[in-house]
Protein backbone atom coordinates (compact mmCIF):
# COMPACT_ATOMS: atom_id res chain seq x y z
CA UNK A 1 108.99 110.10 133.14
CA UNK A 2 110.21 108.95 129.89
CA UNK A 3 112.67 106.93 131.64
CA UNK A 4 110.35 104.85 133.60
CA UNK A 5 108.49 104.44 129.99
CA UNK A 6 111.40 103.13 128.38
CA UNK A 7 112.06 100.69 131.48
CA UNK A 8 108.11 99.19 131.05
CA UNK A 9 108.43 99.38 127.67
CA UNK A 10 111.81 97.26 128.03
CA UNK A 11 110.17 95.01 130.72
CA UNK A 12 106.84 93.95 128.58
CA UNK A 13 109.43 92.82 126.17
CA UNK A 14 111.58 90.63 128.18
CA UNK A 15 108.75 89.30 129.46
CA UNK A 16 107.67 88.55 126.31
CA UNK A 17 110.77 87.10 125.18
CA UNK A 18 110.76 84.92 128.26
CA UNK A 19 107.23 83.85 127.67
CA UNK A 20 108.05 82.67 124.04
CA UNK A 21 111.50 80.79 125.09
CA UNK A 22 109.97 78.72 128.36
CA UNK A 23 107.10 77.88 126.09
CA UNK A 24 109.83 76.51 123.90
CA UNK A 25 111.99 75.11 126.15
CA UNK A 26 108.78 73.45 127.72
CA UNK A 27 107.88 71.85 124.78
CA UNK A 28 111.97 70.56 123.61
CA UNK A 29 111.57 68.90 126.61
CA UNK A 30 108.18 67.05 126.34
CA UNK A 31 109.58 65.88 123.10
CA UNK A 32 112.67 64.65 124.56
CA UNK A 33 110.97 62.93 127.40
CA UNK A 34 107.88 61.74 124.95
CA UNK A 35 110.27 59.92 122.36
CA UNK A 36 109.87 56.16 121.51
CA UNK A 37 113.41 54.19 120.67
CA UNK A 38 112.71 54.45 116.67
CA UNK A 39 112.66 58.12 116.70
CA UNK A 40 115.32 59.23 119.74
CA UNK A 41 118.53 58.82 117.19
CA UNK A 42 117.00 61.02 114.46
CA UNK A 43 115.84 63.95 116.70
CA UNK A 44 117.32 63.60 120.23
CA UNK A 45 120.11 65.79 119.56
CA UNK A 46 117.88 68.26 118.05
CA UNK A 47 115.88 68.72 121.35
CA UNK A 48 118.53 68.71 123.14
CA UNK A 49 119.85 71.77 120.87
CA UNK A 50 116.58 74.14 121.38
CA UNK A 51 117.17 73.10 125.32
CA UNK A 52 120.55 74.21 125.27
CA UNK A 53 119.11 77.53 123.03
CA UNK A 54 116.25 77.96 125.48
CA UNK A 55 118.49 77.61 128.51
CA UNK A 56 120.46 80.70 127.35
CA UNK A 57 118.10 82.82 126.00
CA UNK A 58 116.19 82.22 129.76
CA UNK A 59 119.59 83.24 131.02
CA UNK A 60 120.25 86.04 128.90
CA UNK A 61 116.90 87.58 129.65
CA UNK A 62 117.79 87.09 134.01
CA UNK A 63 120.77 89.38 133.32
CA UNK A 64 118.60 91.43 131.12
CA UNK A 65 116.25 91.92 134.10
CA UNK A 66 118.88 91.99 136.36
CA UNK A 67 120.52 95.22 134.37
CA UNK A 68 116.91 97.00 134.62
CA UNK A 69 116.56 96.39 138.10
CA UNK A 70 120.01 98.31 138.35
CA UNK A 71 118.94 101.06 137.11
CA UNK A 72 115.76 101.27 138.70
CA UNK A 73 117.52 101.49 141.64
CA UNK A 74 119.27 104.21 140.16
CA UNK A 75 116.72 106.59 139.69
CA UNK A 76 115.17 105.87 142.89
CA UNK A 77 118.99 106.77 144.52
CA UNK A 78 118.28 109.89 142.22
CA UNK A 79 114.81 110.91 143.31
CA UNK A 80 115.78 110.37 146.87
CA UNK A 81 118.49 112.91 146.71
CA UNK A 82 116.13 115.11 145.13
CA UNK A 83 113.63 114.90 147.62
CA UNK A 84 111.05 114.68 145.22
CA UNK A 85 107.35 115.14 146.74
CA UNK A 86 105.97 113.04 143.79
CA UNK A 87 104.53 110.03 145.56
CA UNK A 88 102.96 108.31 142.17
CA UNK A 89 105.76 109.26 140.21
CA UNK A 90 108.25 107.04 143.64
CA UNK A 91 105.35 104.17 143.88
CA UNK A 92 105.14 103.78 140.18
CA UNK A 93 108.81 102.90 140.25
CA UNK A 94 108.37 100.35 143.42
CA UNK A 95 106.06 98.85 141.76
CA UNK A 96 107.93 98.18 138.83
CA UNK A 97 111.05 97.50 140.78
CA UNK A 98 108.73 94.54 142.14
CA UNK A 99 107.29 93.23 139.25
CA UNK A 100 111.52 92.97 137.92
CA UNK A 101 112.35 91.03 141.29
CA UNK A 102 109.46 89.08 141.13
CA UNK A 103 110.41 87.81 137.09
CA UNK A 104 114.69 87.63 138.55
CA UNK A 105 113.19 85.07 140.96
CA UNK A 106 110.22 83.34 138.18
CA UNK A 107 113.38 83.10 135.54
CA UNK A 108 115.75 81.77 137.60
CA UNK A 109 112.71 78.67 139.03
CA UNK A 110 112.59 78.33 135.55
CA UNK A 111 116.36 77.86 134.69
CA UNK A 112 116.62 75.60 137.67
CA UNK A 113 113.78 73.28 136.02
CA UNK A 114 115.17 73.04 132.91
CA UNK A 115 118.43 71.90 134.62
CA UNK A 116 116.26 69.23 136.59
CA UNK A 117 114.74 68.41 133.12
CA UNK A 118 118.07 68.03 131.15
CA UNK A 119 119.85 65.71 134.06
CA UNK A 120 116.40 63.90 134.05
CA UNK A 121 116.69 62.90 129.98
CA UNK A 122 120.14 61.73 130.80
CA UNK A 123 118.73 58.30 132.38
CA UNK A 124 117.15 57.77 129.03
CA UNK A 125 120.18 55.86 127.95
CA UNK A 126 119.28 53.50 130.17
CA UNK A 127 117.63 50.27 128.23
CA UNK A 128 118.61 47.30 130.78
CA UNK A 129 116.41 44.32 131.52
CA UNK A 130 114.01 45.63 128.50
CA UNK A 131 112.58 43.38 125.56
CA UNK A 132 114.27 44.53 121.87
CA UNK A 133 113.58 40.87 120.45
CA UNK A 134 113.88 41.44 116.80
CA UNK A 135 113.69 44.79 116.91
CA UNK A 136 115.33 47.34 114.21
CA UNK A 137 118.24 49.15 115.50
CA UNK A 138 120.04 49.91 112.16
CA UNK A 139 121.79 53.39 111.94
CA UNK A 140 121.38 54.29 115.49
CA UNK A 141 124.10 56.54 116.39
CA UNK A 142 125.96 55.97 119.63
CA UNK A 143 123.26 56.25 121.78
CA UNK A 144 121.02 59.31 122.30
CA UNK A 145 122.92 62.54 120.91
CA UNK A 146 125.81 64.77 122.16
CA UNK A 147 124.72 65.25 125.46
CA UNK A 148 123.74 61.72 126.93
CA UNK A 149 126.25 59.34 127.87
CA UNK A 150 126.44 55.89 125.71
CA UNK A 151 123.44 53.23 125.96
CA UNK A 152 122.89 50.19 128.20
CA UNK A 153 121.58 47.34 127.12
CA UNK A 154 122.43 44.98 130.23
CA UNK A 155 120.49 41.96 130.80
CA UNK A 156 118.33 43.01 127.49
CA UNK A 157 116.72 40.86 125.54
CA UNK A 158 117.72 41.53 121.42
CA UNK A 159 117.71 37.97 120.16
CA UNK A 160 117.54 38.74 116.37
CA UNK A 161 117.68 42.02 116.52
CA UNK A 162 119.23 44.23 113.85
CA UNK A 163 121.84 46.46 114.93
CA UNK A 164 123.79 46.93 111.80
CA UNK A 165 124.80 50.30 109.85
CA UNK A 166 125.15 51.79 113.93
CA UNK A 167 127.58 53.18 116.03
CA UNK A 168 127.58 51.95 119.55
CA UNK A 169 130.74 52.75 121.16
CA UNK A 170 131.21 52.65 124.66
CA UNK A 171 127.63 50.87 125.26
CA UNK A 172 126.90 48.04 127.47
CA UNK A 173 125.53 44.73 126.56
CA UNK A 174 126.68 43.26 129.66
CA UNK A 175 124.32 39.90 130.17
CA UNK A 176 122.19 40.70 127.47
CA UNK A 177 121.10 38.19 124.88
CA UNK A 178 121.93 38.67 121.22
CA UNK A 179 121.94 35.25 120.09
CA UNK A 180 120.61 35.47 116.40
CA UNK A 181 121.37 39.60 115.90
CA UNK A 182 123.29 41.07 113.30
CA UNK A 183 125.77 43.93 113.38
CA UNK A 184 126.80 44.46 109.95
CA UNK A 185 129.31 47.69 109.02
CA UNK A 186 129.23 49.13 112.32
CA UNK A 187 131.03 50.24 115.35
CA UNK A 188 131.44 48.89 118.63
CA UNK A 189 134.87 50.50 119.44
CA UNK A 190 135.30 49.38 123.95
CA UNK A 191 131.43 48.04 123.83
CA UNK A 192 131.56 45.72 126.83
CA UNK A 193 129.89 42.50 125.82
CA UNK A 194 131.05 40.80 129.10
CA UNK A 195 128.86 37.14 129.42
CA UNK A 196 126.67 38.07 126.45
CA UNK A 197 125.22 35.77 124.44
CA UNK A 198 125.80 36.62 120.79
CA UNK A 199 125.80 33.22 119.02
CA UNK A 200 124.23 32.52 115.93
CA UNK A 201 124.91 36.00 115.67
CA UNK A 202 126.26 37.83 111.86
CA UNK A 203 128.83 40.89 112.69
CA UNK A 204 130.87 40.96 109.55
CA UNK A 205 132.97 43.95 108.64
CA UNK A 206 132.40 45.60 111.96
CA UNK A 207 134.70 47.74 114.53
CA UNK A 208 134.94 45.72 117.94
CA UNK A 209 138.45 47.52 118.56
CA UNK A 210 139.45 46.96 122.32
CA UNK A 211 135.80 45.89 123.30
CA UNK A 212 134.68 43.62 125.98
CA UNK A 213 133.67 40.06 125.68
CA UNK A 214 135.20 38.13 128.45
CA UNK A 215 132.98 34.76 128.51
CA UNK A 216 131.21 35.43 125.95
CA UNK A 217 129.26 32.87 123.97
CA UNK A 218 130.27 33.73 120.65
CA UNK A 219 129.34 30.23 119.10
CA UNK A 220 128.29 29.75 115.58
CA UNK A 221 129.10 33.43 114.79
CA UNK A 222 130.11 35.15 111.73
CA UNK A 223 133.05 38.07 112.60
CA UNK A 224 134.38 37.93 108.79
CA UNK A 225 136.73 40.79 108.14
CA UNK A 226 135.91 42.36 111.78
CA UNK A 227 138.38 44.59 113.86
CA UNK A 228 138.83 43.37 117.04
CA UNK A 229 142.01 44.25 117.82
CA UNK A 230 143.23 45.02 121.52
CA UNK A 231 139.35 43.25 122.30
CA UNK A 232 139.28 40.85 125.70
CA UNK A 233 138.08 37.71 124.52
CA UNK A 234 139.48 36.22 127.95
CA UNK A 235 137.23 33.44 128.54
CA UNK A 236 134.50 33.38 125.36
CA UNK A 237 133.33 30.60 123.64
CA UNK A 238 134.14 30.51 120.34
CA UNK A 239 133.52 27.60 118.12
CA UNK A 240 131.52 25.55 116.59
CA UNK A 241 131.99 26.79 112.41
CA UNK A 242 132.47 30.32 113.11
CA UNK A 243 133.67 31.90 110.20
CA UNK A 244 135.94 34.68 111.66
CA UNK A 245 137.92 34.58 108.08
CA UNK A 246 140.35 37.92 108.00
CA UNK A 247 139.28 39.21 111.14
CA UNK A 248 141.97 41.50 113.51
CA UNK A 249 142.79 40.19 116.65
CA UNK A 250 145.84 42.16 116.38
CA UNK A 251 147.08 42.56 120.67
CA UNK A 252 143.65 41.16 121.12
CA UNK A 253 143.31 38.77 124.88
CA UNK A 254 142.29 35.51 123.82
CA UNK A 255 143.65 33.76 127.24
CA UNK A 256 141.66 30.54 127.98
CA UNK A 257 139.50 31.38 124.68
CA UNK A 258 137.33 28.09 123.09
CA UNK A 259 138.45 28.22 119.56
CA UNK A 260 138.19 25.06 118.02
CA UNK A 261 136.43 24.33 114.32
CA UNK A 262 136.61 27.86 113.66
CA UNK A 263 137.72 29.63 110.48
CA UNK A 264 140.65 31.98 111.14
CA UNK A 265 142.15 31.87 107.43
CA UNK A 266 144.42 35.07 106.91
CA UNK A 267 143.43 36.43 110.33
CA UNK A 268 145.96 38.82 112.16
CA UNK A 269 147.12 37.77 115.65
CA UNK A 270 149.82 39.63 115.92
CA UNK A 271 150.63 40.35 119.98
CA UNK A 272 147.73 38.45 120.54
CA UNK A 273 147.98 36.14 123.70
CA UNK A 274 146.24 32.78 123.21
CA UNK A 275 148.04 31.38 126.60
CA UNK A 276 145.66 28.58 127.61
CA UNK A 277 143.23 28.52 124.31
CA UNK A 278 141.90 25.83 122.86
CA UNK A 279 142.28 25.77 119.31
CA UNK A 280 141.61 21.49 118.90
CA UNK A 281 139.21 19.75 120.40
CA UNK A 282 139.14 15.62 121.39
CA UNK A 283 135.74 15.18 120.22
CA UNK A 284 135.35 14.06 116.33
CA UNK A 285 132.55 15.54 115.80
CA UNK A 286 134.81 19.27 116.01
CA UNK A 287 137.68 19.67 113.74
CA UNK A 288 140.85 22.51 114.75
CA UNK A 289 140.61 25.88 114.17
CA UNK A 290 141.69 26.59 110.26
CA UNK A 291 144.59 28.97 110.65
CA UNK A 292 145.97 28.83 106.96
CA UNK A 293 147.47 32.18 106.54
CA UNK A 294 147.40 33.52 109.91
CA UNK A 295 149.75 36.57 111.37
CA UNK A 296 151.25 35.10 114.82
CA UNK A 297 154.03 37.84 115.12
CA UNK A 298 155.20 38.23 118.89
CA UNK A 299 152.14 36.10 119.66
CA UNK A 300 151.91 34.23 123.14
CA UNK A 301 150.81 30.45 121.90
CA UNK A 302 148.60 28.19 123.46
CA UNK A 303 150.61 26.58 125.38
CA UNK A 304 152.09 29.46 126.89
CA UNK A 305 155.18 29.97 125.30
CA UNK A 306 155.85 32.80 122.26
CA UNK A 307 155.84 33.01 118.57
CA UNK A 308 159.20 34.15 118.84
CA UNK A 309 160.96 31.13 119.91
CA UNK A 310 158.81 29.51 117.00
CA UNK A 311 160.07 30.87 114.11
CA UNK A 312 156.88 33.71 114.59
CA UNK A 313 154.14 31.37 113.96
CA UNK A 314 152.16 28.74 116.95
CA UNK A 315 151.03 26.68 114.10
CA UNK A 316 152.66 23.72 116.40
CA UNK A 317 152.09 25.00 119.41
CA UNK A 318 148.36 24.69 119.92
C-alpha cells in the first residue's frame, strides 16, 4: 500500500510540475507572438530561451510519467501472480494507471503545441511589403534571436529610416526603399540589397562584405571608410557626389557599375573587376570619378583589360 502512496504522491507532483511549466511555456509564447518591432531584439531571444526550458522540462516530466506507468504495471504483473482477492486495493491501481496514460497523452498534445508555436514565431522575420518610413532600427541585432532565421525587408518601405549601430547579416532588402536611411557602424556582411533604392542614403564605416546590390541605386550616397569587399555591385548606380572616400572594394564585382563624379580617394580595388564601368561621364554637368590614391592591384579595368598589363593601376584605362 505504501507503494501505491508513493506513486500518487509522485504523480500529484508531476502534475504539478507540468501545470507550472505549460503555464510558462504558454505565456513565453504569448510574449513572443505579442511583441511589437521596438521590443523583439531586446527580449526575443529570451522567450525563446524559457520555450526551449519549458519544452524540456514538459519532456522530462513525459518520461517521468512514462517511468511511473512502468512500474505500475509492475505491481499489477505482481498482484496478478499473487492472485490477490483485493479488488480496491487492483482498481485503485487501474485507476491510477489511467489517470498516468491519460497525462502521457495531455503532455505529449502539449509538446506537440509548443512545437506548432515555435515553427509559428519563425515567420516573424518576415517584414516584406511593410511601412518602416523613418522608423528607429538602431542596435537591432541580426534579426530576431538565435533561433529565427535573418529578417526580410523586401519591397519595404524605410525611406529615412535609422538602421545604424545593427547587425543585419544575411537579411533581405531586396526591392525595398531606403533612399534617405542611415547605417552607421554596422554590419551587413551577404545582405542582399538587389534593386534597392538606397540613395541619399549615409552608411559610413559599415561591413557590406560580399553583400548584394546588383542594380542598385546607390546615388548621392555616403559609403566613407565602408567594407565592401567581395560585394556585387554588378549593375548599381553609383554617382552623382558620392563620397565613398577609403572604402574596400577589395575582389568586389563592379561590372557595368555607374561610377562617375564619385569620390574614391585611397579606396582599395584590388581584384576588383570594373569590366564595362563607367567611371566618366559626357555630360558637363558630372565630373570623373576622383581616384587619387586608389589600390588597382590585379584589377580588371574598364575597358576590359587588367591592371597588370598597366603597370597595376587603370588610371588610363577608364
Amino acid at each position: 500500500m505504501q507503494a501505491i502512496q508513493t506513486l500518487e504522491s509522485d504523480y500529484q507532483e508531476s502534475l504539478t510540475e507540468l501545470e507550472s511549466s505549460y503555464l510558462a511555456a504558454m505565456e513565453a509564447a504569448a510574449i513572443v507572438n505579442s511583441q511589437s518591432l521596438e521590443e523583439i531584439n531586446a527580449t526575443n531571444a529570451a522567450s525563446i530561451n524559457n520555450l526551449l526550458t519549458s519544452l524540456n522540462t514538459l519532456q522530462s516530466n513525459l518520461q517521468n510519467s512514462q517511468d511511473s506507468i512502468n512500474q505500475i504495471s509492475l505491481i499489477v504483473e505482481a498482484l496478478d501472480d499473487e492472485n490477490t482477492s483485493d479488488g480496491d486495493f487492483e482498481s485503485q491501481i487501474t485507476a491510477l494507471q489511467q489517470s498516468l496514460q491519460s497525462l502521457q497523452s495531455s503532455l505529449q498534445s502539449s509538446i506537440s503545441d509548443l512545437e506548432n508555436r515555435m515553427n509559428n514565431t519563425r515567420a516573424m522575420n518576415d517584414f516584406s511589403y511593410l511601412d518602416f518610413q523613418g522608423a528607429q532600427l538602431f542596435n537591432f541585432n541580426n534579426g530576431l534571436g538565435v533561433q529565427m532565421d535573418p529578417p526580410i525587408f523586401d519591397f519595404a518601405n524605410l525611406m529615412n529610416a535609422s538602421l545604424s549601430y545593427s547587425n543585419f547579416s544575411d537579411a533581405s532588402f531586396v526591392n525595398a526603399n531606403l533612399a534617405g536611411a542611415d547605417g552607421l557602424f554596422s554590419t551587413f556582411h551577404r545582405t542582399d540589397f538587389t534593386h534597392a533604392a538606397m540613395y541619399n542614403g549615409v552608411w559610413r564605416s559599415s561591413d557590406f562584405s560580399d553583400a548584394i546590390m546588383v542594380q542598385s541605386n546607390l546615388a548621392y550616397t555616403e559609403f566613407r571608410w565602408s567594407d565592401l569587399s567581395g560585394a556585387n555591385l554588378s549593375g548599381a548606380w553609383i554617382y552623382g557626389g558620392g563620397n565613398w572616400m577609403g572604402v574596400d572594394l577589395s575582389y568586389a564585382d563592379l561590372t557595368n557599375a555607374m561610377m562617375y563624379d564619385l569620390d574614391l580617394r585611397g579606396a582599395n580595388l584590388t581584384g576588383a573587376d570594373l569590366t564595362g564601368a563607367d567611371l566618366a561621364y559626357l555630360n558637363p554637368s558630372y565630373g570623373p570619378a576622383d581616384i587619387t590614391g586608389v589600390t588597382w592591384d590585379w584589377a580588371i579595368c574598364p575597358d576590359g583589360t587588367a591592371a597588370y598589363y598597366h603597370g597595376q593601376t587603370c588610371e588610363n584605362n577608364l
